[in-house]
N, C-alpha and C. Protein backbone atom coordinates (compact mmCIF):
# COMPACT_ATOMS: atom_id res chain seq x y z
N UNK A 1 85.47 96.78 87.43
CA UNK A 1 85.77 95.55 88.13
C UNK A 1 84.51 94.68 88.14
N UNK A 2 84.55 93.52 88.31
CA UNK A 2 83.31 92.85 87.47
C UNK A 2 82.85 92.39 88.98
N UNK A 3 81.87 91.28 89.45
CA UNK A 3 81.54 91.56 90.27
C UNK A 3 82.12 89.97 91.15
N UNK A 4 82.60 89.12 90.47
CA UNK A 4 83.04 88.06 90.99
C UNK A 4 84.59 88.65 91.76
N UNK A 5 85.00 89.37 91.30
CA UNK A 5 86.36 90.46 91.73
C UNK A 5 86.27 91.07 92.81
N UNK A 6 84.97 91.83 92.93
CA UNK A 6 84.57 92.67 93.98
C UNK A 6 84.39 92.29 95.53
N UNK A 7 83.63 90.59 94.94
CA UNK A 7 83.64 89.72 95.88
C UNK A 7 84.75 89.11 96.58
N UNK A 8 85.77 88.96 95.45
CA UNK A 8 86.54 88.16 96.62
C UNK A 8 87.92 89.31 97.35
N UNK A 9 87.88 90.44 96.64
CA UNK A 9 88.42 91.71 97.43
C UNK A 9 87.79 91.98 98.83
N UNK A 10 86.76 92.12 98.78
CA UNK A 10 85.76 91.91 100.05
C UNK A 10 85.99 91.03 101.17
N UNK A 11 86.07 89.84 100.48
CA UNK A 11 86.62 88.41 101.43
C UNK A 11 87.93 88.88 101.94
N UNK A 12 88.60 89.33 101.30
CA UNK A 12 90.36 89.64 101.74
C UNK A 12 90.02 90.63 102.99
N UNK A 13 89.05 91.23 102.24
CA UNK A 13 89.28 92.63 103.33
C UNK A 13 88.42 91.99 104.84
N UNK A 14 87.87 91.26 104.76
CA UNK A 14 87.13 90.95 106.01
C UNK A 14 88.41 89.71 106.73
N UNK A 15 88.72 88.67 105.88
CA UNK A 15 89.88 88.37 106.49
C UNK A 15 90.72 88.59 107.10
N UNK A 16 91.63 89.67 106.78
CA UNK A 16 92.41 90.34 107.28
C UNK A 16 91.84 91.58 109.05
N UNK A 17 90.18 91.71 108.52
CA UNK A 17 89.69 92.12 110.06
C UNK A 17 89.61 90.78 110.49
N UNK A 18 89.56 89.65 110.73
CA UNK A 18 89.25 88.60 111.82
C UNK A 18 91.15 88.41 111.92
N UNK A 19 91.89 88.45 110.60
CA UNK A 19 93.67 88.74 111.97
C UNK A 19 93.44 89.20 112.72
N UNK A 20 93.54 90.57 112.19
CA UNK A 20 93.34 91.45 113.13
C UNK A 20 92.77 91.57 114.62
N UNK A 21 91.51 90.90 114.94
CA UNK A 21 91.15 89.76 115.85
C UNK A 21 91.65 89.45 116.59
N UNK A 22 92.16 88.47 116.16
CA UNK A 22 93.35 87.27 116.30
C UNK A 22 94.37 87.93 117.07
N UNK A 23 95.06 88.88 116.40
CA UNK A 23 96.36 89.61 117.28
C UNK A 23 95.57 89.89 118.13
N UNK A 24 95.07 91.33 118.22
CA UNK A 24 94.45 91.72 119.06
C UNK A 24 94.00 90.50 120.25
N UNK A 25 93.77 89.59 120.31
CA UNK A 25 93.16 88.73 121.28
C UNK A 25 94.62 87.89 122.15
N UNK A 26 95.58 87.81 121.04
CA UNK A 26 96.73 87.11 121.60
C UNK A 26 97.46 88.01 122.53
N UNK A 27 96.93 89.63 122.03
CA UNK A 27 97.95 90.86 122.82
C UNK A 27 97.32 90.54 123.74
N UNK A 28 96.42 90.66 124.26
CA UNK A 28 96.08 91.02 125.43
C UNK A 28 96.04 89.23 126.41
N UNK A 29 96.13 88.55 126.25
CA UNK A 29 96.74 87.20 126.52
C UNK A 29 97.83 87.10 127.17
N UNK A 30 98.93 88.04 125.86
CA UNK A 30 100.23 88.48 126.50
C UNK A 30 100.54 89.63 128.04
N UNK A 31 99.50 90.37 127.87
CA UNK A 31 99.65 91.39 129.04
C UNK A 31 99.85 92.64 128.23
N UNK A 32 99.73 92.69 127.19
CA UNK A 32 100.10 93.94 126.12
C UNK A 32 98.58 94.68 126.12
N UNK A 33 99.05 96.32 126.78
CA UNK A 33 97.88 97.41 126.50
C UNK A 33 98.00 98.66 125.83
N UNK A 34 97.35 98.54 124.65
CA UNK A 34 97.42 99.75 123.76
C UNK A 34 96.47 100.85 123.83
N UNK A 35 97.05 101.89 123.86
CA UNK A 35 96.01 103.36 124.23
C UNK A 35 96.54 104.28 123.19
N UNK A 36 95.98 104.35 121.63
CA UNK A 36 96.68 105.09 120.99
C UNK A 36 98.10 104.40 120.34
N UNK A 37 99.04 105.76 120.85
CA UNK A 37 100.51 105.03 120.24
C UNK A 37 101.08 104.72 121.45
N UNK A 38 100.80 105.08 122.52
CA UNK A 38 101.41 104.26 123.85
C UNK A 38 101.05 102.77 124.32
N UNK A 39 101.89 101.82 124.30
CA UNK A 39 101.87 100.60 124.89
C UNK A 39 102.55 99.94 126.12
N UNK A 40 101.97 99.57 126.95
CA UNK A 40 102.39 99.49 128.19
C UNK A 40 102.13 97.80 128.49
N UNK A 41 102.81 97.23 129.59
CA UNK A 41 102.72 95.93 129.97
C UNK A 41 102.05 96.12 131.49
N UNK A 42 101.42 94.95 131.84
CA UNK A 42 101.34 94.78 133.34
C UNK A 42 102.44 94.67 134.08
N UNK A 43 102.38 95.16 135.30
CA UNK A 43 103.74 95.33 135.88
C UNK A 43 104.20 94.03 135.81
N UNK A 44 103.69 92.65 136.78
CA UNK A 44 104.62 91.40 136.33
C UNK A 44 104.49 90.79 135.52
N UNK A 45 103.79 91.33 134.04
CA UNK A 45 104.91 91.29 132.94
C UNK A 45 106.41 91.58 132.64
N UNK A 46 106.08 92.94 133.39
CA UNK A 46 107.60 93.38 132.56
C UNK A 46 108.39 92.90 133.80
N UNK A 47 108.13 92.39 134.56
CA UNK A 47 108.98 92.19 135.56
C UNK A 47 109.43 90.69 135.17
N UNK A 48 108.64 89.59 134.25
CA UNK A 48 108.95 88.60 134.18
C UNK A 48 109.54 89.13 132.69
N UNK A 49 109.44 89.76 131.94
CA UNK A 49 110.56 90.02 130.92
C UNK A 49 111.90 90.48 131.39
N UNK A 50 111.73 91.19 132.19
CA UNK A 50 113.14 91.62 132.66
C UNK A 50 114.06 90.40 132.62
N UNK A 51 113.27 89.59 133.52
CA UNK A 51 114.09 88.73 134.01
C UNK A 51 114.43 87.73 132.86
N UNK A 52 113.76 87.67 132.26
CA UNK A 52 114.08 86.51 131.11
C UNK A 52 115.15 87.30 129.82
N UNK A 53 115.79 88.27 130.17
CA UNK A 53 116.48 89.44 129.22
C UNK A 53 117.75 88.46 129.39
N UNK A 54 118.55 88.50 128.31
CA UNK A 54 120.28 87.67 128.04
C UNK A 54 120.80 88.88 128.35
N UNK A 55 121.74 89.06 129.12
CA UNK A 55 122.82 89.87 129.32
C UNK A 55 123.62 90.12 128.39
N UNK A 56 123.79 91.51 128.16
CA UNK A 56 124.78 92.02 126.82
C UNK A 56 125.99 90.68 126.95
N UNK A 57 127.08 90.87 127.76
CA UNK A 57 128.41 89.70 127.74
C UNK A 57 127.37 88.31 127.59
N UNK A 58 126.60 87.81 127.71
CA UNK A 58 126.35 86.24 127.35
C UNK A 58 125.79 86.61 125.98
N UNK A 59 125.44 87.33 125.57
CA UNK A 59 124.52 87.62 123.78
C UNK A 59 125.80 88.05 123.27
N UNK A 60 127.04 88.79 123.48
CA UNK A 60 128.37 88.99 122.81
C UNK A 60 128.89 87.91 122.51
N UNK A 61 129.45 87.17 123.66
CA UNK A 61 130.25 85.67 123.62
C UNK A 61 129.42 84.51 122.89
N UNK A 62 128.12 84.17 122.64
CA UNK A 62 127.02 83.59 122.33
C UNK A 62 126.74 83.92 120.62
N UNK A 63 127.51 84.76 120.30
CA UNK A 63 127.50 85.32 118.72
C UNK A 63 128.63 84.79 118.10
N UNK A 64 127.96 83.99 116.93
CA UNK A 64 128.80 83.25 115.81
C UNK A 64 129.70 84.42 115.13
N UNK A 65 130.64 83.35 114.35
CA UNK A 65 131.29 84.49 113.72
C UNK A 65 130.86 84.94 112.36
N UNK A 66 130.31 84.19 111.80
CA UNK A 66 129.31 84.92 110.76
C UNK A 66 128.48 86.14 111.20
N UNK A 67 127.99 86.16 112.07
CA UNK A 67 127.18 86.99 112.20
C UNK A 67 127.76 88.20 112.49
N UNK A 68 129.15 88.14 113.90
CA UNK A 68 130.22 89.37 113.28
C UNK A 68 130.72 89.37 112.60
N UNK A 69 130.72 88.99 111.49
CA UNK A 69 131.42 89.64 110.77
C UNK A 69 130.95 89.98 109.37
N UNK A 70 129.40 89.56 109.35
CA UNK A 70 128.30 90.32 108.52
C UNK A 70 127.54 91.32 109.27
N UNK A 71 127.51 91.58 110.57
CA UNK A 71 127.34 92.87 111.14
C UNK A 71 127.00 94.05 110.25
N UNK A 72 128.76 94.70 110.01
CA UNK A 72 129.00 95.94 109.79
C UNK A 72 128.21 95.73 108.11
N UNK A 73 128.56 94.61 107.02
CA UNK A 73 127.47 95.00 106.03
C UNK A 73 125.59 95.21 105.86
N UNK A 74 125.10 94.58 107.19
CA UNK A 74 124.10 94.63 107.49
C UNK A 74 123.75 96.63 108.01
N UNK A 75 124.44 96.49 108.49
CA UNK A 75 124.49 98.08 109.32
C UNK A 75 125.26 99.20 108.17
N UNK A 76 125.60 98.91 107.38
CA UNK A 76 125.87 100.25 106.14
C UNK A 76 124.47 99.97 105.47
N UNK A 77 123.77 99.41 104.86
CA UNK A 77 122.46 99.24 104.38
C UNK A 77 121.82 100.20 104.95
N UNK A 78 122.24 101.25 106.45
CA UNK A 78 121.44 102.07 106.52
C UNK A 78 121.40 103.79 106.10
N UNK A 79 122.53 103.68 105.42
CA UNK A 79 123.11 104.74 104.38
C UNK A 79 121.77 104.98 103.02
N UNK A 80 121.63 103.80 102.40
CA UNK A 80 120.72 103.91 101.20
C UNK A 80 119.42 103.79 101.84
N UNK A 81 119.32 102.80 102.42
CA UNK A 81 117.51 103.25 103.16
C UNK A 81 117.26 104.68 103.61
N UNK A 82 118.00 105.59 104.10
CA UNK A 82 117.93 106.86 105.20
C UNK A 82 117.87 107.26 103.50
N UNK A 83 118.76 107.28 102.66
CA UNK A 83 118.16 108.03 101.55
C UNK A 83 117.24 107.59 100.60
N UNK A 84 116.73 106.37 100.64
CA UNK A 84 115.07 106.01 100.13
C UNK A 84 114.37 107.04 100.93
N UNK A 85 114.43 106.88 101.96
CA UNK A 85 113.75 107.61 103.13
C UNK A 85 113.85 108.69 102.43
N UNK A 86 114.33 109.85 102.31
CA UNK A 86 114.54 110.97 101.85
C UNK A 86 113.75 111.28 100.87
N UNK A 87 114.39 110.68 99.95
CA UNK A 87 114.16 110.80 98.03
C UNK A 87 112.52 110.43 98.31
N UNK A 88 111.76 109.36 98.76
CA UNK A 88 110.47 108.88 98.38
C UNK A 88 109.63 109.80 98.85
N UNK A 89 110.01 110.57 100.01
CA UNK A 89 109.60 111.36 100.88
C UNK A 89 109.22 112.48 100.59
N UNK A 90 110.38 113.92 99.53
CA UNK A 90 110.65 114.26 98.78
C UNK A 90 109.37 114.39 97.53
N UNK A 91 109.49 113.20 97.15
CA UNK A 91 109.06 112.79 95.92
C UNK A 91 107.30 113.05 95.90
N UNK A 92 107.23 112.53 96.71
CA UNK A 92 105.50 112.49 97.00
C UNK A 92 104.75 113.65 97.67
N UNK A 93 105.67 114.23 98.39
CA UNK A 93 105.28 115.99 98.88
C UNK A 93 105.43 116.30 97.28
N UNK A 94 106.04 116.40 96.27
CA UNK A 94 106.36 117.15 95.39
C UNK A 94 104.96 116.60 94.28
N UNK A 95 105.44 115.55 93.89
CA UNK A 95 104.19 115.08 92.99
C UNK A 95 103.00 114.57 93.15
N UNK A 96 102.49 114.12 94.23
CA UNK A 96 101.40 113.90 94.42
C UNK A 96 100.53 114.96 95.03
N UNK A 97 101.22 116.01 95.46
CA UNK A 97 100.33 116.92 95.37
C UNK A 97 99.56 117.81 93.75
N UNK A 98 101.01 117.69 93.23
CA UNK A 98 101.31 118.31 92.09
C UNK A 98 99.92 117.76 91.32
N UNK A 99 99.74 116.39 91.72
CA UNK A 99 98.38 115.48 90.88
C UNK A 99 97.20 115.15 91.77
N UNK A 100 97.38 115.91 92.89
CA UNK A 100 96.11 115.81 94.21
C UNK A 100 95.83 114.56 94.52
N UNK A 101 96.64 113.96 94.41
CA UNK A 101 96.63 112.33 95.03
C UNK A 101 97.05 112.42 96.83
N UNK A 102 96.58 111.45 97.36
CA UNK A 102 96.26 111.42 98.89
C UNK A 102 97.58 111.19 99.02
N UNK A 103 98.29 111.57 100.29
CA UNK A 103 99.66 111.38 100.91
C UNK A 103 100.17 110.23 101.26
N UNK A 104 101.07 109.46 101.76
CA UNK A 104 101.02 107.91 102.36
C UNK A 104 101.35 108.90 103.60
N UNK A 105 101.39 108.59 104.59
CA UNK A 105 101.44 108.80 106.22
C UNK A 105 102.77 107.95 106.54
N UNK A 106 103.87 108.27 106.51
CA UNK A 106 104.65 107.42 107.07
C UNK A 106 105.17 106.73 108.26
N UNK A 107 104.46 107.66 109.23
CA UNK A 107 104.33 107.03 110.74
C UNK A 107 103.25 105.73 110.73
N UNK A 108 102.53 105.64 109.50
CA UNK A 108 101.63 104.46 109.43
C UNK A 108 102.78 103.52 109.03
N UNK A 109 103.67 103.45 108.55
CA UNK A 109 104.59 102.53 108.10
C UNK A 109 106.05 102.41 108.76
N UNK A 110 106.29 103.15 108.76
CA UNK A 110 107.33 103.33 110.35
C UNK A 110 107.46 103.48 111.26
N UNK A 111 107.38 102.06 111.58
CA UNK A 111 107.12 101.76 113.25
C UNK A 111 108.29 101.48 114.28
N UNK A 112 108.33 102.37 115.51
CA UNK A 112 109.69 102.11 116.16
C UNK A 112 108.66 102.16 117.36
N UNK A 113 108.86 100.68 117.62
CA UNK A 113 108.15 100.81 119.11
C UNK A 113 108.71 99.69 119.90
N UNK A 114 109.98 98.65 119.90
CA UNK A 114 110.07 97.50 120.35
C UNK A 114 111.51 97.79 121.14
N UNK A 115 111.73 98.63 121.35
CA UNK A 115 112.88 99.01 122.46
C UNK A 115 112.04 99.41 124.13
N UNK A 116 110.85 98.82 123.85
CA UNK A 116 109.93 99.09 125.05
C UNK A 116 110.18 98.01 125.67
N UNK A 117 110.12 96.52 124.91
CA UNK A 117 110.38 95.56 125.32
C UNK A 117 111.69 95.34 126.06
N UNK A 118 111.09 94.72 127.78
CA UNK A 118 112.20 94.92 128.37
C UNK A 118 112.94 93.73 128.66
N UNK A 119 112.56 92.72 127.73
CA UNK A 119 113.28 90.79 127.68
C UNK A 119 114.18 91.24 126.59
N UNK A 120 114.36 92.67 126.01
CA UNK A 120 115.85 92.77 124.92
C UNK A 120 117.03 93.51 125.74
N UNK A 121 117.95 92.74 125.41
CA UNK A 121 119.32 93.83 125.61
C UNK A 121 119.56 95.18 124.88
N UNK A 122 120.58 95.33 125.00
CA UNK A 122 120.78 97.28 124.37
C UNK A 122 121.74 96.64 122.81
N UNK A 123 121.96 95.25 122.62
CA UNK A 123 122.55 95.16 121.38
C UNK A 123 120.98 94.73 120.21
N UNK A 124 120.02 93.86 120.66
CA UNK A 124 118.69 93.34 120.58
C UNK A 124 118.00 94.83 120.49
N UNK A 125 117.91 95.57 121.09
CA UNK A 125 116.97 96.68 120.80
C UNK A 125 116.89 98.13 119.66
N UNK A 126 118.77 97.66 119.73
CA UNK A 126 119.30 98.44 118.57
C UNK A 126 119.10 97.31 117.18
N UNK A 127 119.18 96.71 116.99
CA UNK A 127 118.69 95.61 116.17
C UNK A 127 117.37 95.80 115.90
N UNK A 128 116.28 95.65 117.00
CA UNK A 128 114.91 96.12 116.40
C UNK A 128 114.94 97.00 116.00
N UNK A 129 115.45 98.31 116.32
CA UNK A 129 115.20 99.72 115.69
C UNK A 129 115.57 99.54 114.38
N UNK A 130 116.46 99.14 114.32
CA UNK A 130 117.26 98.89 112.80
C UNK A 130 116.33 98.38 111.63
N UNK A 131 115.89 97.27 112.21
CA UNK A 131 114.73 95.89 111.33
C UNK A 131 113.48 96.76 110.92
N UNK A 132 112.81 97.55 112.49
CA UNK A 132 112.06 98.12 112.08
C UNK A 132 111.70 99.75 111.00
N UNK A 133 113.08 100.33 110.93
CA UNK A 133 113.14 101.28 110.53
C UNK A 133 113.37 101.33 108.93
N UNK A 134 114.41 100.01 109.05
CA UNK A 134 114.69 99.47 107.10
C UNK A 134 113.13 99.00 106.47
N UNK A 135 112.61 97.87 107.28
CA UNK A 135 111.42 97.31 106.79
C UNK A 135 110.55 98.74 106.57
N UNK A 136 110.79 99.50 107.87
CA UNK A 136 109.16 100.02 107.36
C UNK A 136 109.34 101.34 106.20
N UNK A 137 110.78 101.23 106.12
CA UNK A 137 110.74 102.73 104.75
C UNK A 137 110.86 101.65 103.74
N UNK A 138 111.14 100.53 103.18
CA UNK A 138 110.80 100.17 102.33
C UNK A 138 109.24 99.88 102.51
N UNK A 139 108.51 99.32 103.04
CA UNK A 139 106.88 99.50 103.00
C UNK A 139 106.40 100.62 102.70
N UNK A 140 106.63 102.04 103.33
CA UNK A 140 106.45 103.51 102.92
C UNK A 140 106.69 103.71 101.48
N UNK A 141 108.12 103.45 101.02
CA UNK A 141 108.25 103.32 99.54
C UNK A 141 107.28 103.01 98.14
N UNK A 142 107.25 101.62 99.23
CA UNK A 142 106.65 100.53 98.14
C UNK A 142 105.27 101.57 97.85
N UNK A 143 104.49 101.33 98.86
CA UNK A 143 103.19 102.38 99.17
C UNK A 143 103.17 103.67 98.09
N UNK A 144 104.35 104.55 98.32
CA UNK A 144 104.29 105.56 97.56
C UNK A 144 104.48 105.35 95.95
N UNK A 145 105.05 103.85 95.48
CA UNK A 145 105.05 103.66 94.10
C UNK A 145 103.99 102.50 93.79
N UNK A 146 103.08 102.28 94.67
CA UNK A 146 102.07 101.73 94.73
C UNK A 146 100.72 102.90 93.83
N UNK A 147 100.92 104.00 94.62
CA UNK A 147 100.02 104.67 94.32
C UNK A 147 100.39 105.90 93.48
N UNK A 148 101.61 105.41 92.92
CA UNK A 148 101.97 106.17 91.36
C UNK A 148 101.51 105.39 90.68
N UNK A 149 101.49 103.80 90.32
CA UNK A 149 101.55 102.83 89.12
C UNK A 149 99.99 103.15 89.55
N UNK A 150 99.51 103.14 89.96
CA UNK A 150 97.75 103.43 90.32
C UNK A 150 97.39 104.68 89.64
N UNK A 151 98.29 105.76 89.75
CA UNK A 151 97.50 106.43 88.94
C UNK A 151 98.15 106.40 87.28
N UNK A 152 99.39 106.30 87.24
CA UNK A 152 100.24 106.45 85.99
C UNK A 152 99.69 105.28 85.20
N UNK A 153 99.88 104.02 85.58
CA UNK A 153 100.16 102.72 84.61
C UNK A 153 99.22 101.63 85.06
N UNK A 154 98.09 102.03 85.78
CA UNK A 154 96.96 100.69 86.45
C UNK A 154 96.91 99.71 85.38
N UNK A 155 97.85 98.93 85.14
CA UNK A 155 97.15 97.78 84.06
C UNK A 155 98.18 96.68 85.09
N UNK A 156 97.32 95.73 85.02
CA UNK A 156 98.25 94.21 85.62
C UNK A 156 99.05 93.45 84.86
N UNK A 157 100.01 93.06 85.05
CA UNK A 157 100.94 92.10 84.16
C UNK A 157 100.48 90.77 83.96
N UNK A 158 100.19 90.26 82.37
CA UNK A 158 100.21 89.04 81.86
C UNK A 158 100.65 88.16 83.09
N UNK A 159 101.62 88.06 83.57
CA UNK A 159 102.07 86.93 84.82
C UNK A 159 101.99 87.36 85.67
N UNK A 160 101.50 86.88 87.26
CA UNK A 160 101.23 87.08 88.28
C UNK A 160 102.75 87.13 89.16
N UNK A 161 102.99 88.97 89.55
CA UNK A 161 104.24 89.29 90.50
C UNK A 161 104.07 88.25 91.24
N UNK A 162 105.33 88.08 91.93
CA UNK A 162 105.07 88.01 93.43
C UNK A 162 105.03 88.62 94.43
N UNK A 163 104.36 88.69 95.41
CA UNK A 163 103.57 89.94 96.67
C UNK A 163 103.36 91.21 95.95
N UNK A 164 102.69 91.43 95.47
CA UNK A 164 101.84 92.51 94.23
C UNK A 164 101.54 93.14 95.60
N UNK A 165 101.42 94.38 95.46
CA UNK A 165 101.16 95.51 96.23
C UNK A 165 99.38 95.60 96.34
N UNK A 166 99.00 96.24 97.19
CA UNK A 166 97.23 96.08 97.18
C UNK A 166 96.63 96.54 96.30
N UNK A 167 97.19 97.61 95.65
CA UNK A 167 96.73 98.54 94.36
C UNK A 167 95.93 97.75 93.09
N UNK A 168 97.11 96.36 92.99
CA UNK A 168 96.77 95.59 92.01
C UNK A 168 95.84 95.22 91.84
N UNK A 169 94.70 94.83 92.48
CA UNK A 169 93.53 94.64 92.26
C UNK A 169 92.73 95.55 91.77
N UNK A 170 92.77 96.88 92.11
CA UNK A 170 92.02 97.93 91.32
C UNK A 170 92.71 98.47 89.69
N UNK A 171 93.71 97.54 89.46
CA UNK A 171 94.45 97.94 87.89
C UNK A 171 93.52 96.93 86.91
N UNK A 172 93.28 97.44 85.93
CA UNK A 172 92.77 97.07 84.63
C UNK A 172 93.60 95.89 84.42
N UNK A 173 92.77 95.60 83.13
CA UNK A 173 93.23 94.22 83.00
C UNK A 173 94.06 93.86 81.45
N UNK A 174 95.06 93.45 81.52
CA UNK A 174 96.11 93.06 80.64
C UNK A 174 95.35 92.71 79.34
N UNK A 175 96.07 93.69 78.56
CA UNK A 175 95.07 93.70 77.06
C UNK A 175 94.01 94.38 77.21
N UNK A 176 93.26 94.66 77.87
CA UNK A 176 91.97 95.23 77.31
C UNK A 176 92.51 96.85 77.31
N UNK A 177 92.35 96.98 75.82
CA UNK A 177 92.76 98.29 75.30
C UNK A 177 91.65 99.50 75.29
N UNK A 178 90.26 98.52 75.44
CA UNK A 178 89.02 99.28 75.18
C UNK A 178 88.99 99.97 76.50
N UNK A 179 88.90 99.03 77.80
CA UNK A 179 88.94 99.18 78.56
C UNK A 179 89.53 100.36 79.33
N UNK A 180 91.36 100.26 79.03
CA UNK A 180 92.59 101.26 79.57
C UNK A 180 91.91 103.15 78.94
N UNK A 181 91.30 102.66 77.60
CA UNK A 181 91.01 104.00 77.77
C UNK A 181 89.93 105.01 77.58
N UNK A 182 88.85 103.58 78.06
CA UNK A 182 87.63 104.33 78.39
C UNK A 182 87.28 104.39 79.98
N UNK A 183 88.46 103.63 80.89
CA UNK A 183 88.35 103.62 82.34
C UNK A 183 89.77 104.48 83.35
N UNK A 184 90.93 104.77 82.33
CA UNK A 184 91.38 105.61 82.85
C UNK A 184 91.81 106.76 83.48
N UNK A 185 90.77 107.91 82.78
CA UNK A 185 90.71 109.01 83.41
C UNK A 185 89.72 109.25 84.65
N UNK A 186 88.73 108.32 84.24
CA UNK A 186 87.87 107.93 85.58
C UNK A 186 88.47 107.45 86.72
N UNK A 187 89.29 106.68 86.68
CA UNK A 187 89.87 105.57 87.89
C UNK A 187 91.12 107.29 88.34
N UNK A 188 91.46 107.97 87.75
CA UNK A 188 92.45 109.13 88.08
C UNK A 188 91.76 110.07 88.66
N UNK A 189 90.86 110.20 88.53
CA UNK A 189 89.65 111.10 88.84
C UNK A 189 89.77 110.71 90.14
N UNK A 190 88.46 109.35 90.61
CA UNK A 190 88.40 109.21 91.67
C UNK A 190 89.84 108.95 92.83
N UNK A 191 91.04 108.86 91.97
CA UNK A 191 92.21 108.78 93.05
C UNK A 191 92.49 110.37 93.42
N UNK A 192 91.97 111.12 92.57
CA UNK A 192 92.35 112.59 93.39
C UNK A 192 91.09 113.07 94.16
N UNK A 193 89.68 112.35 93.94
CA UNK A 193 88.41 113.05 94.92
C UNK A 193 89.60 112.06 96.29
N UNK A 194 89.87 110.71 96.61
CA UNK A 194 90.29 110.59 97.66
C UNK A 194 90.50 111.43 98.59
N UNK A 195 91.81 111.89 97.77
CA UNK A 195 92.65 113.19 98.56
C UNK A 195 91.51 114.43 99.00
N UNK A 196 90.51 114.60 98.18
CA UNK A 196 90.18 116.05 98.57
C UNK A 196 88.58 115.94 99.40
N UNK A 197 88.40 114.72 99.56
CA UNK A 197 87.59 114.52 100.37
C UNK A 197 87.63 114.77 101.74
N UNK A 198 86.41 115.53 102.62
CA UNK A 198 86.84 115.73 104.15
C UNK A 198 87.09 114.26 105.09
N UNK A 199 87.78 114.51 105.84
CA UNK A 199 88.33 113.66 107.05
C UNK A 199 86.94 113.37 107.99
């Protein structure tokens, strides 16, 4: 990676710590306290969420009919995700050990934590669970074929994806043939010291 590359990977990565920041500064603004994986509100917080919560019958009667009646196809979508879930899951206990490549953590990507919030109803909270459970096994996914094409196929495509996975920046570069295979067993190398490095 050359060094004008290195640089602006760097920039991303420091960017993304001053979000990080950013949330962090707005949570606690909000009344939001994190200890770990437990998050808790100030009491009149949640006491002013309560109160600001829509009642199941006004969020029922208050629902278009599009929306019931794209419901139930929204809610079978969780048939094939539960088995992404599975299969990717599966997949990466099996082969990435098989190639000593580091694990993805899927509790890093599947996040169910917004049924805490007490301004949702019980139709709203089943809804977050839902949003959050589809989104985050496809993120887990993505992740786990993130860091196959990383080790299998690191070269970048002639045209720029759209939302390219983070990997992409550490893939070789389109055409250089000299490159793919005087830098690929190296770049495979260091993806399995990852894994076997101490914690």
């Amino acid at each position: 990676m050359n060094e004008k590359l290195a640089g602006l990977i760097a920039e991303i990565e420091k960017l993304h710590a001053e979000l990080d920041r950013e949330v962090a500064k707005r949570r606690d603004e909000l009344g939001v306290r994190i200890s770990g994986k437990i998050v808790a509100f100030e009491k009149e917080v949640t006491e002013q969420h309560r109160r600001l919560r829509t009642s199941l019958l006004k969020y029922v009667a208050g629902a278009d009919l599009l929306t019931v009646l794209t419901a139930p196809v929204i809610y079978a979508m969780v048939v094939p995700i539960a088995l992404l879930d599975l299969c990717v899951s599966v997949y990466q206990h099996v082969c990435f050990r098989a190639y000593g490549l580091e694990r993805v953590r899927r509790g890093d990507y599947v996040v169910i934590d917004r049924q805490h919030l007490a301004y949702l109803n019980g139709i709203e909270i089943f809804n977050c669970l839902y949003c959050g459970y589809a989104n985050g096994v496809i993120a887990y996914a993505r992740e786990i074929a993130g860091r196959t094409e990383l080790y299998w196929c690191p070269i970048k495509h002639a045209r720029r994806a759209a939302g390219p996975h983070e990997h992409t920046l550490e893939f070789l570069e389109y055409g250089d043939a000299e490159g793919y295979r005087a830098r690929l067993e190296a770049q495979r190398q260091a993806l399995e010291s990852r894994e076997n490095r101490p914690s």
